[in-house]
N, C-alpha and C. Protein backbone atom coordinates (compact mmCIF):
# COMPACT_ATOMS: atom_id res chain seq x y z
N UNK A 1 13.82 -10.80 4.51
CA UNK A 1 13.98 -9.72 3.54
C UNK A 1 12.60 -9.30 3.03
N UNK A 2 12.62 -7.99 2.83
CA UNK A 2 10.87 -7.33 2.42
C UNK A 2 11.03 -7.75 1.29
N UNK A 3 9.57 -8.12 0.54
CA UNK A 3 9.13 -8.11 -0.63
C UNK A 3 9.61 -7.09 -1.85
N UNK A 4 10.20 -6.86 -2.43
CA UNK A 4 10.63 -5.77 -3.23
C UNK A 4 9.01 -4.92 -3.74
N UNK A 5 7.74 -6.42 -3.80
CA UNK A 5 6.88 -5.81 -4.52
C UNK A 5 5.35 -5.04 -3.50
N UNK A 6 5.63 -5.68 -2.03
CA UNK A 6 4.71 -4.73 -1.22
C UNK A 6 5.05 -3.21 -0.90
N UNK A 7 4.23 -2.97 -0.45
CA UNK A 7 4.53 -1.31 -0.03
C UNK A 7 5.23 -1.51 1.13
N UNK A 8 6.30 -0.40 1.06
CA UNK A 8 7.33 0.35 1.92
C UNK A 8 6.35 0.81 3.69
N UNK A 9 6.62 0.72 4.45
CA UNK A 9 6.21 1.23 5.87
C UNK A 9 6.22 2.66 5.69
N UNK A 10 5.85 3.43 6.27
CA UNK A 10 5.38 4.56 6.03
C UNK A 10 5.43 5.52 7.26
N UNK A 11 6.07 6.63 7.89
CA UNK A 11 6.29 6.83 9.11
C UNK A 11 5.15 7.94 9.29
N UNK A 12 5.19 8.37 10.76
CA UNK A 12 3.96 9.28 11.00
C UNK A 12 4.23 10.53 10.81
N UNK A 13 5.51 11.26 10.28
CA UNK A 13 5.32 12.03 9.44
C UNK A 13 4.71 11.99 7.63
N UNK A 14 5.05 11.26 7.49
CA UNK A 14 4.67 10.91 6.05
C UNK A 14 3.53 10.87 5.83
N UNK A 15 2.30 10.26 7.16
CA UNK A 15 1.21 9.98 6.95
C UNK A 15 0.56 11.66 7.60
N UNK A 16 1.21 12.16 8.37
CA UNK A 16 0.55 13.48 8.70
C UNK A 16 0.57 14.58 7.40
N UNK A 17 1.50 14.37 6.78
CA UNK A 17 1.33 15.15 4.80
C UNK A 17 0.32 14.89 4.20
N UNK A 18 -0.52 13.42 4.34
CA UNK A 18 -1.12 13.20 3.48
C UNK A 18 -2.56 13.47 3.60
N UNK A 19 -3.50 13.86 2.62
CA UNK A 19 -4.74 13.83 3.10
C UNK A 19 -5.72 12.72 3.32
N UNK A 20 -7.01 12.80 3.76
CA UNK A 20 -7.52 11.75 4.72
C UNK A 20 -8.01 10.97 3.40
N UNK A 21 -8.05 10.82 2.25
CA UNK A 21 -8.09 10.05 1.15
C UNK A 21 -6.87 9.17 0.84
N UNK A 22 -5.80 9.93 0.95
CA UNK A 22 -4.55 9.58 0.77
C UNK A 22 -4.28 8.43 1.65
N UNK A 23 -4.56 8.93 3.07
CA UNK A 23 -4.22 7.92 4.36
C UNK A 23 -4.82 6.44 4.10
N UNK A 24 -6.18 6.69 3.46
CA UNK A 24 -6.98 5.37 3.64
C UNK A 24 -6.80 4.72 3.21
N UNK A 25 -6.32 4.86 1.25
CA UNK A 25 -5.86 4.28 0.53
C UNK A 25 -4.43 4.10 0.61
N UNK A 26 -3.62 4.28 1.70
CA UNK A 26 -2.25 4.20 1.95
C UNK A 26 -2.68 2.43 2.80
N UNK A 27 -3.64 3.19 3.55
CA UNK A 27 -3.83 1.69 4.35
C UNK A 27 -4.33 0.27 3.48
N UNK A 28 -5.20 0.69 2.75
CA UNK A 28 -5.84 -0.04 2.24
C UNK A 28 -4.97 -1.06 0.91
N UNK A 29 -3.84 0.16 0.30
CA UNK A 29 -2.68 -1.00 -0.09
C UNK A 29 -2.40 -2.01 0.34
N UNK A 30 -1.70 -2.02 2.16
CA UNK A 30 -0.93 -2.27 2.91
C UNK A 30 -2.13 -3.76 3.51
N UNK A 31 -2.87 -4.35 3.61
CA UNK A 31 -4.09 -4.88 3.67
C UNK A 31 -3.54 -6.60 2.91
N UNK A 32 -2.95 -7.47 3.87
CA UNK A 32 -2.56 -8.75 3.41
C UNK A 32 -3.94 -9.86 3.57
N UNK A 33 -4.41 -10.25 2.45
CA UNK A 33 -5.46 -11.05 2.66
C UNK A 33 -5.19 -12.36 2.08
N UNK A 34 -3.71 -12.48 1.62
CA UNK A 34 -3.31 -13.91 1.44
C UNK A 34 -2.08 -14.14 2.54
N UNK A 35 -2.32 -14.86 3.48
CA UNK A 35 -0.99 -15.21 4.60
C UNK A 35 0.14 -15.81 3.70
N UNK A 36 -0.16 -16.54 2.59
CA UNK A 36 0.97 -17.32 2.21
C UNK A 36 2.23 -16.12 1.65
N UNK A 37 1.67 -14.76 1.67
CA UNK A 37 2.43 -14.16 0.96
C UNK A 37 2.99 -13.65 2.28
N UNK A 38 3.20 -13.91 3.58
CA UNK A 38 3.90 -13.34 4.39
C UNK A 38 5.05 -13.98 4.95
N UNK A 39 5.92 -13.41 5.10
CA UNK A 39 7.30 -14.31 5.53
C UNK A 39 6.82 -15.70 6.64
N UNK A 40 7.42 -16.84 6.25
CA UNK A 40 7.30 -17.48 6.96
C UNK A 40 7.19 -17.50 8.72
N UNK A 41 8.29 -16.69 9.15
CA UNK A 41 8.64 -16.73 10.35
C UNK A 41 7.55 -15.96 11.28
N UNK A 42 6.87 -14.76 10.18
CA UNK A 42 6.06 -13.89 10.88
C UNK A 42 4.77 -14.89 10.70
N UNK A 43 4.47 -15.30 9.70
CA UNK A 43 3.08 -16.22 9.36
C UNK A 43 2.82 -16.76 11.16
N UNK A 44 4.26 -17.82 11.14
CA UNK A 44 4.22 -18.85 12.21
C UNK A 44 3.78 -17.97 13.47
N UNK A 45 4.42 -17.16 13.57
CA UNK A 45 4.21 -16.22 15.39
C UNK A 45 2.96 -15.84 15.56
N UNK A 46 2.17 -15.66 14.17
CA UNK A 46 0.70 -15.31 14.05
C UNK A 46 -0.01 -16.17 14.13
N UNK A 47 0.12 -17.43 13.71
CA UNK A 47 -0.84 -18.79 14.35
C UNK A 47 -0.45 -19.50 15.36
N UNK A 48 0.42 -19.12 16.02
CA UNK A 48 0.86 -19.62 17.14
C UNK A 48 0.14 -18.98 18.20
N UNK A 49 0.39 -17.40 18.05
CA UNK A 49 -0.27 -16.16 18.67
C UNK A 49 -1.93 -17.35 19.16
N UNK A 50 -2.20 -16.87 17.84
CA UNK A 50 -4.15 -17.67 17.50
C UNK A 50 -3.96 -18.85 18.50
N UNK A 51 -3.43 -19.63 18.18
CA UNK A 51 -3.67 -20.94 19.19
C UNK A 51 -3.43 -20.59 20.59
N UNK A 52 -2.45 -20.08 21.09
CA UNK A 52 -2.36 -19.49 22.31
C UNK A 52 -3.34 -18.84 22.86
N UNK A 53 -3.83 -18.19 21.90
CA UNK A 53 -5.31 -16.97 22.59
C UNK A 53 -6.41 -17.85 22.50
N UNK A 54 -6.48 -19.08 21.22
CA UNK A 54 -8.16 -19.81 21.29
C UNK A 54 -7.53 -20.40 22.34
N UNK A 55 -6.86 -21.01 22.83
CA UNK A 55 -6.70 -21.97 23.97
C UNK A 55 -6.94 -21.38 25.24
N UNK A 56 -6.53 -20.09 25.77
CA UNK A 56 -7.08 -19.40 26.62
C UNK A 56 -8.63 -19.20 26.75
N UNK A 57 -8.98 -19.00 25.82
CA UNK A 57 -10.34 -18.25 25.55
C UNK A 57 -11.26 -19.32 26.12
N UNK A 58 -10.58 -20.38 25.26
CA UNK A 58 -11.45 -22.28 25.71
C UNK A 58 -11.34 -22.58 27.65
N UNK A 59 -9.99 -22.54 27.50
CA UNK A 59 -10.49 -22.55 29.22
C UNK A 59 -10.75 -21.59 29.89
N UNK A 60 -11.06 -20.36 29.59
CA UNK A 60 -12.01 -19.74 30.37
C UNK A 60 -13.39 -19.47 30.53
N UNK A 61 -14.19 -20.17 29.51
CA UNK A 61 -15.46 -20.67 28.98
C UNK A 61 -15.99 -21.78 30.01
């Protein structure tokens, strides 16, 4: 379930209304720099992701 208190997704009409001030600071809301605040399930697929890709990266070095 979404956060009641992050920002709403935003479609590409919505973002083609807005001006290029508007856009940035639309993005710049949207900008998660604490993971703990992200659903668990998505957190996990994202460090899983990471380990999957450093582990590649390592054996191809």
């Amino acid at each position: 379930m979404a956060d009641p208190e992050s920002p709403r997704l935003l479609t590409a009409a919505e973002l083609d209304e807005m001006s290029p001030d508007e856009r940035s600071q639309a993005f710049r809301d949207r900008i998660v720099t604490n993971p703990a605040t992200l659903p668990e399930d998505f957190r996990s697929l994202i460090e899983a992701t990471a380990r999957k890709l450093g582990t590649q990266a390592t054996e191809a070095s």
